[in-house]
C-alpha atoms as a PDB file:
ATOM      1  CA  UNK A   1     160.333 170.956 140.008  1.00  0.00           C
ATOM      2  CA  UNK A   2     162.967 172.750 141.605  1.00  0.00           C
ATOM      3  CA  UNK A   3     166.882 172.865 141.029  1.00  0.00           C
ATOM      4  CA  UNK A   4     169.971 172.742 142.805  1.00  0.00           C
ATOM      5  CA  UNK A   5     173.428 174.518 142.166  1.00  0.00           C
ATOM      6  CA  UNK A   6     176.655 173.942 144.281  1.00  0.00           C
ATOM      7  CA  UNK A   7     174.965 175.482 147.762  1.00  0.00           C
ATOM      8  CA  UNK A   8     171.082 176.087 147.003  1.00  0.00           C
ATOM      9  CA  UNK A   9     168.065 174.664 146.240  1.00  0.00           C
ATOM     10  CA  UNK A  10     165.706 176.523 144.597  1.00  0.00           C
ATOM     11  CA  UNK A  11     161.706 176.668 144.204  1.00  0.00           C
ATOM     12  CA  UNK A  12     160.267 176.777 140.695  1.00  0.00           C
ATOM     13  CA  UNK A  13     159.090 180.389 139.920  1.00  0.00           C
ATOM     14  CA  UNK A  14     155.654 181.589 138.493  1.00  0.00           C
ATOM     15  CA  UNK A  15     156.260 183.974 135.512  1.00  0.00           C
ATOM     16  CA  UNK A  16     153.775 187.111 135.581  1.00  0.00           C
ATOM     17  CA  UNK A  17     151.498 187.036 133.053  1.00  0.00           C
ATOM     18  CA  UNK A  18     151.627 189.045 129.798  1.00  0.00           C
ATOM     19  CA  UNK A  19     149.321 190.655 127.766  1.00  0.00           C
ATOM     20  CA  UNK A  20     150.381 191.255 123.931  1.00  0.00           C
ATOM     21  CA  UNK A  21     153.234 188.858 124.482  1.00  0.00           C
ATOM     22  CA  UNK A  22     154.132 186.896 121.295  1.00  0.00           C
ATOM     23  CA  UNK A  23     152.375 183.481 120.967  1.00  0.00           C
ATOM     24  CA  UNK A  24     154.298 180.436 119.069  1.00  0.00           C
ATOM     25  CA  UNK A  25     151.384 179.324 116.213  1.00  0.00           C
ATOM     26  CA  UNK A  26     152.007 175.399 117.138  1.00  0.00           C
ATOM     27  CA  UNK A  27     149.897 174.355 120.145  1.00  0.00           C
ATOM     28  CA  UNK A  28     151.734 171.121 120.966  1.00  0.00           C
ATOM     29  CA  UNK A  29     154.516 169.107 119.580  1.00  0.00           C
ATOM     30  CA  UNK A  30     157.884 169.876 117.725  1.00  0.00           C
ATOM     31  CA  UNK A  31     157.953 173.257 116.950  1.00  0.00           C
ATOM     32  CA  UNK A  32     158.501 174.318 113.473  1.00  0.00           C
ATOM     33  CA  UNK A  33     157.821 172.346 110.123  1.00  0.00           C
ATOM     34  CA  UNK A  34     160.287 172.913 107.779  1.00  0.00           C
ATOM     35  CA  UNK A  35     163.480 170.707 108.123  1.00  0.00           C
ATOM     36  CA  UNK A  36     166.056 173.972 108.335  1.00  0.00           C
ATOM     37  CA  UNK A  37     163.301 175.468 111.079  1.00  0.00           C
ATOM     38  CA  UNK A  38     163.628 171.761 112.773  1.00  0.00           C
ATOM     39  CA  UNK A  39     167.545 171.858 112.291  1.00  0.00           C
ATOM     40  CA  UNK A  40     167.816 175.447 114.068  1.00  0.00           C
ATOM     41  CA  UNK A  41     165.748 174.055 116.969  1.00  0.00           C
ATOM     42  CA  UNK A  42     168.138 170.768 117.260  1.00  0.00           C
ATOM     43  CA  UNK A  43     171.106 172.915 117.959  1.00  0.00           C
ATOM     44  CA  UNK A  44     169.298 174.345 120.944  1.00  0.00           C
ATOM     45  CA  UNK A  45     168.086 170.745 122.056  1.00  0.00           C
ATOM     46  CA  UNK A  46     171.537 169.373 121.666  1.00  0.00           C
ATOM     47  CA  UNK A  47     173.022 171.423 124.487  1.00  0.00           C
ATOM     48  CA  UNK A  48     170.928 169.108 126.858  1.00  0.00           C
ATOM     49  CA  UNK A  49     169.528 171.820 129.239  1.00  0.00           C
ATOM     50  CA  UNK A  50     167.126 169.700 130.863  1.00  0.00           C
ATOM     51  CA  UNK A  51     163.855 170.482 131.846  1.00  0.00           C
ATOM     52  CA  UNK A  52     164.490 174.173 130.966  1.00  0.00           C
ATOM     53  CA  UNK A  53     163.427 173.272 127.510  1.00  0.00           C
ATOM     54  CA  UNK A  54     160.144 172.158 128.518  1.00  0.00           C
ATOM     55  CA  UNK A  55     159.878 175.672 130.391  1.00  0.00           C
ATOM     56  CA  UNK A  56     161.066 177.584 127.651  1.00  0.00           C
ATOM     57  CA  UNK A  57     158.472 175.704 125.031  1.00  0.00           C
ATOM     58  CA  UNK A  58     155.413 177.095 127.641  1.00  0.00           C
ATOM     59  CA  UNK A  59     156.772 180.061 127.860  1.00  0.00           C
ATOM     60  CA  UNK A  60     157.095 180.048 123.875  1.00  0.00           C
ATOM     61  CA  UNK A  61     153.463 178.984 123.474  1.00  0.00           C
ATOM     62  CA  UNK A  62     152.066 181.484 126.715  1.00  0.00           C
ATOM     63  CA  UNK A  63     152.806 184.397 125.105  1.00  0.00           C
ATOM     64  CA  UNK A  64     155.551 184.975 127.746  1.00  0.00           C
ATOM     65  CA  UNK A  65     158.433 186.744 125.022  1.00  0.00           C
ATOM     66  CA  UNK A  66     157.805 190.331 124.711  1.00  0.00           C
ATOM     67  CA  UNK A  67     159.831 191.480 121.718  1.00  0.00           C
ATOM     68  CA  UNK A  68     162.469 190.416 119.298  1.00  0.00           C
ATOM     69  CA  UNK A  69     164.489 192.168 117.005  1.00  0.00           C
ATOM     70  CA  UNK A  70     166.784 190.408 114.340  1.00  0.00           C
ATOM     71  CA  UNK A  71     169.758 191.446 112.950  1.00  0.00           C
ATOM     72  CA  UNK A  72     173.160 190.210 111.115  1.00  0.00           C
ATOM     73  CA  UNK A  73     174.627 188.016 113.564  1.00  0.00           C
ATOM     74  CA  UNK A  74     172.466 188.544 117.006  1.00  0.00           C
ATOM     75  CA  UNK A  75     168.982 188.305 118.054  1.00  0.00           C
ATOM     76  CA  UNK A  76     167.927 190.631 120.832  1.00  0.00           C
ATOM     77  CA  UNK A  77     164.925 189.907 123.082  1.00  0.00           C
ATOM     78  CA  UNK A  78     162.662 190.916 126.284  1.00  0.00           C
ATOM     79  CA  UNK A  79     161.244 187.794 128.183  1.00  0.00           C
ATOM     80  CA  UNK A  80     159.093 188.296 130.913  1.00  0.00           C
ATOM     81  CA  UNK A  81     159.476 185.541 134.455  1.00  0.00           C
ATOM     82  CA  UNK A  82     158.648 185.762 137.606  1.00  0.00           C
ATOM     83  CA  UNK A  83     159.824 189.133 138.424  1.00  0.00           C
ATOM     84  CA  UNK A  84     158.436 192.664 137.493  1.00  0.00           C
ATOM     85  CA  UNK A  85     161.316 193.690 134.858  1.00  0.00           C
ATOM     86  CA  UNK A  86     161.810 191.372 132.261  1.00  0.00           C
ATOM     87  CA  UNK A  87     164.827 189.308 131.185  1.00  0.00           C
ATOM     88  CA  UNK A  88     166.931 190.932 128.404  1.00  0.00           C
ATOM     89  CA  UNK A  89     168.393 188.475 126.526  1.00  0.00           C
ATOM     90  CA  UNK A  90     171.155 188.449 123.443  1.00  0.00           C
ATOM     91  CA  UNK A  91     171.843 185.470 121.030  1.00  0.00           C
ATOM     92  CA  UNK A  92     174.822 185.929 118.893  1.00  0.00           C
ATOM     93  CA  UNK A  93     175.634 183.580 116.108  1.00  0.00           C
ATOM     94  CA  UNK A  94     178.962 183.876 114.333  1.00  0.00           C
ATOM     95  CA  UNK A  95     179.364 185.605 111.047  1.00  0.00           C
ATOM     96  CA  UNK A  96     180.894 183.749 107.886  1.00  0.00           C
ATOM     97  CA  UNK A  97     183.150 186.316 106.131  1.00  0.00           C
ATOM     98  CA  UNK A  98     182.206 188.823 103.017  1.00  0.00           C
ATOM     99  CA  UNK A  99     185.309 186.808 101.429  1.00  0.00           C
ATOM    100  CA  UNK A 100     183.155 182.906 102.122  1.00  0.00           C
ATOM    101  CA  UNK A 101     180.328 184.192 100.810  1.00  0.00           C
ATOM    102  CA  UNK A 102     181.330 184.962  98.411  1.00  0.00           C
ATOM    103  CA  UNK A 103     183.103 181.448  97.524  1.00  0.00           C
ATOM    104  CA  UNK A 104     179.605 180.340  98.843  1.00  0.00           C
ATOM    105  CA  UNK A 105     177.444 182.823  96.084  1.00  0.00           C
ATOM    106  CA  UNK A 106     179.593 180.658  93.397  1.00  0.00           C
ATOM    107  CA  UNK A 107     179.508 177.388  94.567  1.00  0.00           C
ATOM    108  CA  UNK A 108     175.608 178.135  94.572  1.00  0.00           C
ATOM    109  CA  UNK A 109     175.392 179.586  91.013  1.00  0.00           C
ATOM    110  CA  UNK A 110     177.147 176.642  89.806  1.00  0.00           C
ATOM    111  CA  UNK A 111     174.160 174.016  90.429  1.00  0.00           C
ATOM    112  CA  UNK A 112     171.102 175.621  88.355  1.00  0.00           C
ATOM    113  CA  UNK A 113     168.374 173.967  90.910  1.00  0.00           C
ATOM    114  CA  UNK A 114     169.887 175.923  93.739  1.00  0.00           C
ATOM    115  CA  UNK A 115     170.314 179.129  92.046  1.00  0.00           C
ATOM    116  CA  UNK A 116     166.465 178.423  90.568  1.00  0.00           C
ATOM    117  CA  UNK A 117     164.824 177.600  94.309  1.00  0.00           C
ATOM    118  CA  UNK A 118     166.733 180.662  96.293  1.00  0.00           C
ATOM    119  CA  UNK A 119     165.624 183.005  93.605  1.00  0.00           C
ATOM    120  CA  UNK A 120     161.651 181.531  93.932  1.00  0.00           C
ATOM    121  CA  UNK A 121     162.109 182.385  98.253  1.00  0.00           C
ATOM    122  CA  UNK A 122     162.860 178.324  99.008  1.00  0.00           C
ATOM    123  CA  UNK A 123     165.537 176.371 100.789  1.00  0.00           C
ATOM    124  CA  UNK A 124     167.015 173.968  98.597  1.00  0.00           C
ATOM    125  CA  UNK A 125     167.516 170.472 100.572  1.00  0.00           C
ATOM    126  CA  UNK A 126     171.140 169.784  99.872  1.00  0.00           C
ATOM    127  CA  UNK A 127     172.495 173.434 100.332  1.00  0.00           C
ATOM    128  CA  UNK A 128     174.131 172.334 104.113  1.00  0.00           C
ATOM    129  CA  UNK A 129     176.367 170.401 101.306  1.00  0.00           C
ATOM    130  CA  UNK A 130     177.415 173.623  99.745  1.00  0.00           C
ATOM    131  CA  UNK A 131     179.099 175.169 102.644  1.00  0.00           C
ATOM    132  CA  UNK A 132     180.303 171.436 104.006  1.00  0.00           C
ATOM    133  CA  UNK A 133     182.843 171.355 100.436  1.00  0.00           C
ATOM    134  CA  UNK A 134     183.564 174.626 101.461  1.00  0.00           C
ATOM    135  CA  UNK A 135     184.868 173.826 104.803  1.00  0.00           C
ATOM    136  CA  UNK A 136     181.909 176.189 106.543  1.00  0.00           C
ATOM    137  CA  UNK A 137     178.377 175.351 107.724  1.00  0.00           C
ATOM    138  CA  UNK A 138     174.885 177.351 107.324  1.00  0.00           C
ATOM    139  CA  UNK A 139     173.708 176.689 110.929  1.00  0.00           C
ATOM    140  CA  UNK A 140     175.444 176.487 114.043  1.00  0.00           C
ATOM    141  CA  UNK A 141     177.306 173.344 114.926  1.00  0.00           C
ATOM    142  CA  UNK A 142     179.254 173.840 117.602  1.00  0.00           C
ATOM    143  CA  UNK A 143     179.163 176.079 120.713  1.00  0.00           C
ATOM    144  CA  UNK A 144     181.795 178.327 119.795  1.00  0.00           C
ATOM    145  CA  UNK A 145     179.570 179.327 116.864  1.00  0.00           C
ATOM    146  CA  UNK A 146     176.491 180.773 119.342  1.00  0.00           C
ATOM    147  CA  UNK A 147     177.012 182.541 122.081  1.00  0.00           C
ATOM    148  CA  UNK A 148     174.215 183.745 124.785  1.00  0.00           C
ATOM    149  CA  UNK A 149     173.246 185.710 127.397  1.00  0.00           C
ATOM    150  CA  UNK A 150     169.847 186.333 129.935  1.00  0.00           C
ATOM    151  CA  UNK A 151     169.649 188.818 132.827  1.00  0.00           C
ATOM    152  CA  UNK A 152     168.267 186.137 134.614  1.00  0.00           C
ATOM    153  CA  UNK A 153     169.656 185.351 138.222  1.00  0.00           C
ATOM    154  CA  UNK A 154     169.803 181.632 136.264  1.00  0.00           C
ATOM    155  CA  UNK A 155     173.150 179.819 136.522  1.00  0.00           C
ATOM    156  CA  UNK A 156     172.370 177.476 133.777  1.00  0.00           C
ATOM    157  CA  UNK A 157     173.522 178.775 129.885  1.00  0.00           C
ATOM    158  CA  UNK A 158     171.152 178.770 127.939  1.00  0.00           C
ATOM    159  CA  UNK A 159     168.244 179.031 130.572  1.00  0.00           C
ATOM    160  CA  UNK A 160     164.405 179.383 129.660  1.00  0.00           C
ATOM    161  CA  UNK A 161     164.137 182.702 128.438  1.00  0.00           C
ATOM    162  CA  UNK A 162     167.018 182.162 125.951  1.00  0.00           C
ATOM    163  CA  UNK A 163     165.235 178.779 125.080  1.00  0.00           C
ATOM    164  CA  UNK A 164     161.496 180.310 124.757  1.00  0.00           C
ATOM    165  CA  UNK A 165     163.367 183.303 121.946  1.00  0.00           C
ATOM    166  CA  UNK A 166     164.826 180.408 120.049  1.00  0.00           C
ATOM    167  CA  UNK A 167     161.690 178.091 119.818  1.00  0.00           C
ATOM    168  CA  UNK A 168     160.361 181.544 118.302  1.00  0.00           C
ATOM    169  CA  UNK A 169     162.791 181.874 115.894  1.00  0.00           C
ATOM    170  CA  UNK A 170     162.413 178.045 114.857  1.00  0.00           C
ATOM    171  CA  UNK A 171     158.888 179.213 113.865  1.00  0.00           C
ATOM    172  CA  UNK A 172     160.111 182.536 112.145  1.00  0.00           C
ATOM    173  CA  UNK A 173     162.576 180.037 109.908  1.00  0.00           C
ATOM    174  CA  UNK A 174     159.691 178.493 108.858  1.00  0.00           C
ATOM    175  CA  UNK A 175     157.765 182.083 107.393  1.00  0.00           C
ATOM    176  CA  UNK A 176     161.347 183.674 105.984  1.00  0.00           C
ATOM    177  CA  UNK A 177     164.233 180.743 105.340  1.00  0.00           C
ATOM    178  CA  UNK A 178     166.411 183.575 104.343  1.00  0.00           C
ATOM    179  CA  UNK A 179     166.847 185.009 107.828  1.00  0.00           C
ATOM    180  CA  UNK A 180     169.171 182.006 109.055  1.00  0.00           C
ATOM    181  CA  UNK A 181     171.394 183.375 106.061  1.00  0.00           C
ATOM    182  CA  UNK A 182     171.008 186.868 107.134  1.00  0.00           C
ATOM    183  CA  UNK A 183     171.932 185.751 110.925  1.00  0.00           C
ATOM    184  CA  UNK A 184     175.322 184.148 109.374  1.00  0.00           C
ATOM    185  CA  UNK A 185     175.612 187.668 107.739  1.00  0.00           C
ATOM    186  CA  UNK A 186     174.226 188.100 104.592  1.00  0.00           C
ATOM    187  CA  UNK A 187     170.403 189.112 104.307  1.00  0.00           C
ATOM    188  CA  UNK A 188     168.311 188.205 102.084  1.00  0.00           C
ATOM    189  CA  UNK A 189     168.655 191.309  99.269  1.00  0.00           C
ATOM    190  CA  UNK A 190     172.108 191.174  99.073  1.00  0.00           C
ATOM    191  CA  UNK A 191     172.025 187.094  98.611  1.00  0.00           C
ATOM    192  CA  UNK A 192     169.945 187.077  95.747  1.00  0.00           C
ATOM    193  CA  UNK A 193     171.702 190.240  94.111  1.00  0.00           C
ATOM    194  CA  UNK A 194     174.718 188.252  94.861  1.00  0.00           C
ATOM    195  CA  UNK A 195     173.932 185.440  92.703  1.00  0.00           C
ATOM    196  CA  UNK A 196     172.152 187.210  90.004  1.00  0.00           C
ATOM    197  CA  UNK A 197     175.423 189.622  89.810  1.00  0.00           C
ATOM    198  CA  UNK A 198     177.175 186.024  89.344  1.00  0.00           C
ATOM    199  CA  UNK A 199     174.562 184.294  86.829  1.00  0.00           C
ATOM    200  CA  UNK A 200     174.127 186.916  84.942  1.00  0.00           C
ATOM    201  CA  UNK A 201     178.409 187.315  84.285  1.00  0.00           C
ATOM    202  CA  UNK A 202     178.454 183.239  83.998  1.00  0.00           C
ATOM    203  CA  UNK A 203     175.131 184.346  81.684  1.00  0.00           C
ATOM    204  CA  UNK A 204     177.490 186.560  78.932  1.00  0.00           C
ATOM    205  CA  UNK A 205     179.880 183.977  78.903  1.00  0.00           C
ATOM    206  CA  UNK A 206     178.203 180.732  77.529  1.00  0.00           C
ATOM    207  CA  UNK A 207     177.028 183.451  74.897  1.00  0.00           C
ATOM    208  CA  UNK A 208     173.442 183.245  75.728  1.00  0.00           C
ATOM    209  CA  UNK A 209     170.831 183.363  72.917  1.00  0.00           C
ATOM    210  CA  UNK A 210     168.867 186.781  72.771  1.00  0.00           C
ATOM    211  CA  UNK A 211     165.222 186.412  73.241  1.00  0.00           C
ATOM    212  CA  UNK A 212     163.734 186.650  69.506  1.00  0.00           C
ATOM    213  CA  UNK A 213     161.754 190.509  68.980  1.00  0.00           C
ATOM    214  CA  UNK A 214     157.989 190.885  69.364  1.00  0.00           C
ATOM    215  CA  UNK A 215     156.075 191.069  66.190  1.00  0.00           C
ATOM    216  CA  UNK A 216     155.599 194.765  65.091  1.00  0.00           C
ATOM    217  CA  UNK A 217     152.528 196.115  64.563  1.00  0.00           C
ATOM    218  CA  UNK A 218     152.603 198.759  61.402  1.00  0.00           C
ATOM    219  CA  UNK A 219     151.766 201.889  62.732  1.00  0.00           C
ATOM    220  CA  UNK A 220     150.938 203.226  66.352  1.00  0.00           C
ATOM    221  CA  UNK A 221     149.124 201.792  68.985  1.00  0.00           C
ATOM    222  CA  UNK A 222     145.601 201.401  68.778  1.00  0.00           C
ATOM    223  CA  UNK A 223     143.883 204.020  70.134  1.00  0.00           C
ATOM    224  CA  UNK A 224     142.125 203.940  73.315  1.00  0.00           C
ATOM    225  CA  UNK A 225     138.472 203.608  74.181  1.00  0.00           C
ATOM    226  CA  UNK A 226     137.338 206.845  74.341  1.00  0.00           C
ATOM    227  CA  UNK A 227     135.546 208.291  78.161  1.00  0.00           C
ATOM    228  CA  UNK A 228     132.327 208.700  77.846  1.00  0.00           C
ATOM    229  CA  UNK A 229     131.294 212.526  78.003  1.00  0.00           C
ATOM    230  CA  UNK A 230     127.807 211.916  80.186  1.00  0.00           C
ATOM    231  CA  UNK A 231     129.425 212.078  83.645  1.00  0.00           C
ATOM    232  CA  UNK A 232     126.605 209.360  84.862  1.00  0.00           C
ATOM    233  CA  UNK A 233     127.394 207.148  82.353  1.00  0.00           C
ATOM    234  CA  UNK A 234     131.160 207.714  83.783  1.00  0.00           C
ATOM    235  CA  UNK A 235     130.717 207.020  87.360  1.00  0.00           C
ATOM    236  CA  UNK A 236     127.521 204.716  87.316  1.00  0.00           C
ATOM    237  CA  UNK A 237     129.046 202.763  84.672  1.00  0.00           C
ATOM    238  CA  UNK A 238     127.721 200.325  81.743  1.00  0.00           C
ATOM    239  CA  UNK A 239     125.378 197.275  81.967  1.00  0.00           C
ATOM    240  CA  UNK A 240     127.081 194.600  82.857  1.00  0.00           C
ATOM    241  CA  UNK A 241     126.876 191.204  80.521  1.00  0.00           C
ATOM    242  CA  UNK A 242     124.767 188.718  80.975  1.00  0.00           C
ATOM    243  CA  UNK A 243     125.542 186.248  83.497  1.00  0.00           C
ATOM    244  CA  UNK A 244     128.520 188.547  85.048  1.00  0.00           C
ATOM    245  CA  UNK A 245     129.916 187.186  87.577  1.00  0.00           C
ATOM    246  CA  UNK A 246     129.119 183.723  86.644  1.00  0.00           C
ATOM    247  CA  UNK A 247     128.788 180.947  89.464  1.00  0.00           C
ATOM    248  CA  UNK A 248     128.957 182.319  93.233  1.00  0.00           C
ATOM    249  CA  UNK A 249     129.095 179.763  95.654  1.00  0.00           C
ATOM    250  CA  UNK A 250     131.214 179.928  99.483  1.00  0.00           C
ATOM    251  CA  UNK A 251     134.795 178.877  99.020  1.00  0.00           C
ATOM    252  CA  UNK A 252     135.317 175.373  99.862  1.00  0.00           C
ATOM    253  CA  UNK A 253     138.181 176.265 101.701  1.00  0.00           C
ATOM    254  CA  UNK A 254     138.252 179.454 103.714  1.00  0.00           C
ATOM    255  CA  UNK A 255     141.435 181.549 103.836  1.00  0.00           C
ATOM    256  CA  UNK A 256     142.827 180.530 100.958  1.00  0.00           C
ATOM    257  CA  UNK A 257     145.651 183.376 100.294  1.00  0.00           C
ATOM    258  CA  UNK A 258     146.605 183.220 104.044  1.00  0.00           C
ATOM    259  CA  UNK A 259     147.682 179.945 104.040  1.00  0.00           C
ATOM    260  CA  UNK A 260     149.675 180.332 100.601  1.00  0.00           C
ATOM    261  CA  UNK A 261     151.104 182.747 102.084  1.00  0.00           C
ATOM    262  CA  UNK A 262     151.989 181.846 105.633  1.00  0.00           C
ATOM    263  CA  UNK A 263     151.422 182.780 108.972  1.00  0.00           C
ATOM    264  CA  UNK A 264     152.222 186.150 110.138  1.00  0.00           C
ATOM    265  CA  UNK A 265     155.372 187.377 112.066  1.00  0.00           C
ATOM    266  CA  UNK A 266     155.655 186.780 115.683  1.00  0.00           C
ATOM    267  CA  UNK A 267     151.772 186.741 115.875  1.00  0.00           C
ATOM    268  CA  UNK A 268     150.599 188.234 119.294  1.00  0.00           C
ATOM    269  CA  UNK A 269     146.929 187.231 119.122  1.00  0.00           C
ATOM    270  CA  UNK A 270     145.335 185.311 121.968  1.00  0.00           C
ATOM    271  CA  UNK A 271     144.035 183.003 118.870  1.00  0.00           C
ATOM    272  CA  UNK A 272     146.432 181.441 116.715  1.00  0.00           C
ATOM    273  CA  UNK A 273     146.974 183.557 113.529  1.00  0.00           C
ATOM    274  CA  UNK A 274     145.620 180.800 110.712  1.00  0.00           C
ATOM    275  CA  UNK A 275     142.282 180.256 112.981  1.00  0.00           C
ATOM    276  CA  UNK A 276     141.495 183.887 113.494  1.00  0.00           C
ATOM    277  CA  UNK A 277     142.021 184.349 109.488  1.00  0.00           C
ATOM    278  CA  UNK A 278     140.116 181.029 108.619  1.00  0.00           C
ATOM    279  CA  UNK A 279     137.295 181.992 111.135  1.00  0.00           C
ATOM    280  CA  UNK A 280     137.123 185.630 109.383  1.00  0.00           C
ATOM    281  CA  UNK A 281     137.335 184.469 105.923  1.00  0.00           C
ATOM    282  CA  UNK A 282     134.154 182.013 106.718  1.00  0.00           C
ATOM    283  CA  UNK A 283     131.822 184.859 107.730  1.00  0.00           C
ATOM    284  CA  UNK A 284     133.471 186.701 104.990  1.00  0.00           C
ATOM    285  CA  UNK A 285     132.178 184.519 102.414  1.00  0.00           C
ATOM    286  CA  UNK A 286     128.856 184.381 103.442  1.00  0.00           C
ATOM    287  CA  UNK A 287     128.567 188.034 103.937  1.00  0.00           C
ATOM    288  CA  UNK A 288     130.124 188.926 100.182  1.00  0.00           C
ATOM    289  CA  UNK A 289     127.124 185.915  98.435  1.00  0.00           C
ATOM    290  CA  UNK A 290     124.547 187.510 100.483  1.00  0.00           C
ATOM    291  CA  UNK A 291     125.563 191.006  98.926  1.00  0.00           C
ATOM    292  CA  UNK A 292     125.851 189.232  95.890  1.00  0.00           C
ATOM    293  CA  UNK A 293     122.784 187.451  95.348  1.00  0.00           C
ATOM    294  CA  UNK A 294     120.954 190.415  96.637  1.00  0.00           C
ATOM    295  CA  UNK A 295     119.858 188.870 100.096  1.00  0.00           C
ATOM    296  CA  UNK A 296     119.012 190.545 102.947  1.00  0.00           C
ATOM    297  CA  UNK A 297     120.241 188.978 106.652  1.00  0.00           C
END
């Protein structure tokens, strides 16, 4: 479908296609899971660009963004359309002050889940609340607060390059939570030293209990196991006990560790990240019983 400004109509354009391009991991629906991923993505969708969302979510998912690079308070990206040179594009979100954080680093210290779920990498539910008492707010609210630009000929502001880089980042939220702090202007190091510089003062003050001394053993260490001299024995090893390793059997469910740990940043794959890593865990598996057991393919 086509558009019109004040004078012109213009014909939808065909974006060249990219190779390497960064691929959004969600092949259809909302993107991103987490509900501060899903509230950076309703900011965008609130500015009611029209069917320039839809474009920017295939361009998201085609692989169509070439780069983006994230710092304190802007996002800087390459976007490849219809024409041979691709889009730069800048997102700049406004900064809260060194002073606000730090009223925010207290207010956060104060209530011991917070402090607890920042320090173990999570984003506590209520923590929008925080900076609301404070008079602030942790994501952009209104357009004043985001600000960006596209070398695209495109009238419209934000267009579909500028959408496409911010379904991305959606995604990203969902891997690192801290970098919507770091985008306000604090990353994530300096957070948590932040509030462990502030629990740990709040710490000496409520005269905290010292942790009782570990039992002492009379005498030194004991000593250690002697290397045996025969360099065979050394690199060839002992005899293993009997019934080492115990039960070997194919994971039930392949790629474990991946999934605890999440997918990986701004995957540029043709296959989504999780399949390739399930897919190569699988033959994996099968590969390390065969070795195991002493099978041959």
């Amino acid at each position: 479908m086509g558009r019109w400004n004040d004078f012109y109509f213009f014909k939808p354009s065909i974006p060249r296609s990219v190779k390497g391009g960064i691929k959004a991991q969600s092949c259809r629906g909302a993107f991103g899971e987490s509900w501060w991923a899903k509230r950076w993505i309703s900011v965008l969708e609130s500015f009611n660009i029209g069917a320039r969302l839809g474009r920017g979510r295939s361009y998201a998912r085609n692989g169509q963004v070439l780069s983006i690079e994230i710092d304190q308070g802007r996002v800087e990206s390459r976007v490849q359309g219809s024409r041979s040179k691709p889009y730069d594009i800048l997102i700049r979100i406004k900064m809260i002050s060194p002073a606000n954080w730090r009223k925010v680093c207290q207010a956060l210290t104060d209530q011991a889940i917070f402090l607890a779920k920042l320090l173990a990498g999570e984003m506590p539910a209520d923590i929008e609340r925080v900076f609301e008492d404070l008079g602030l707010s942790l994501f952009p609210e209104k357009l004043k607060d985001l600000e960006t630009e596209c070398s695209c000929p495109d009238w419209s502001n934000p267009c579909k390059h500028i959408a496409a880089a911010y379904y991305l980042l959606g995604e990203e939220f969902d891997r690192d939570p801290f970098l919507i702090f770091k985008l306000r202007g604090m990353n994530r190091e300096e957070l948590l030293g932040s509030l462990g510089d502030i629990d740990a003062k709040k710490g000496k003050g409520r005269g905290r209990a010292k942790p009782a001394p570990l039992p002492s053993h009379e005498g030194a260490a004991p000593p250690a196991e002697s290397l045996p001299a025969d360099p065979v024995l050394f690199w060839e090893g002992g005899s293993l006990p009997e019934g080492f390793p115990g039960e070997v059997r194919v994971p039930q469910f392949p790629a474990a560790l991946p999934k605890r740990l999440g997918s990986f940043p701004f995957w540029r794959g043709k296959e989504r990240f999780m399949d390739a890593m399930v897919n190569i865990y699988a033959h994996a598996s099968i590969g390390g019983l065969n070795v195991v057991i002493g099978e041959k393919k």
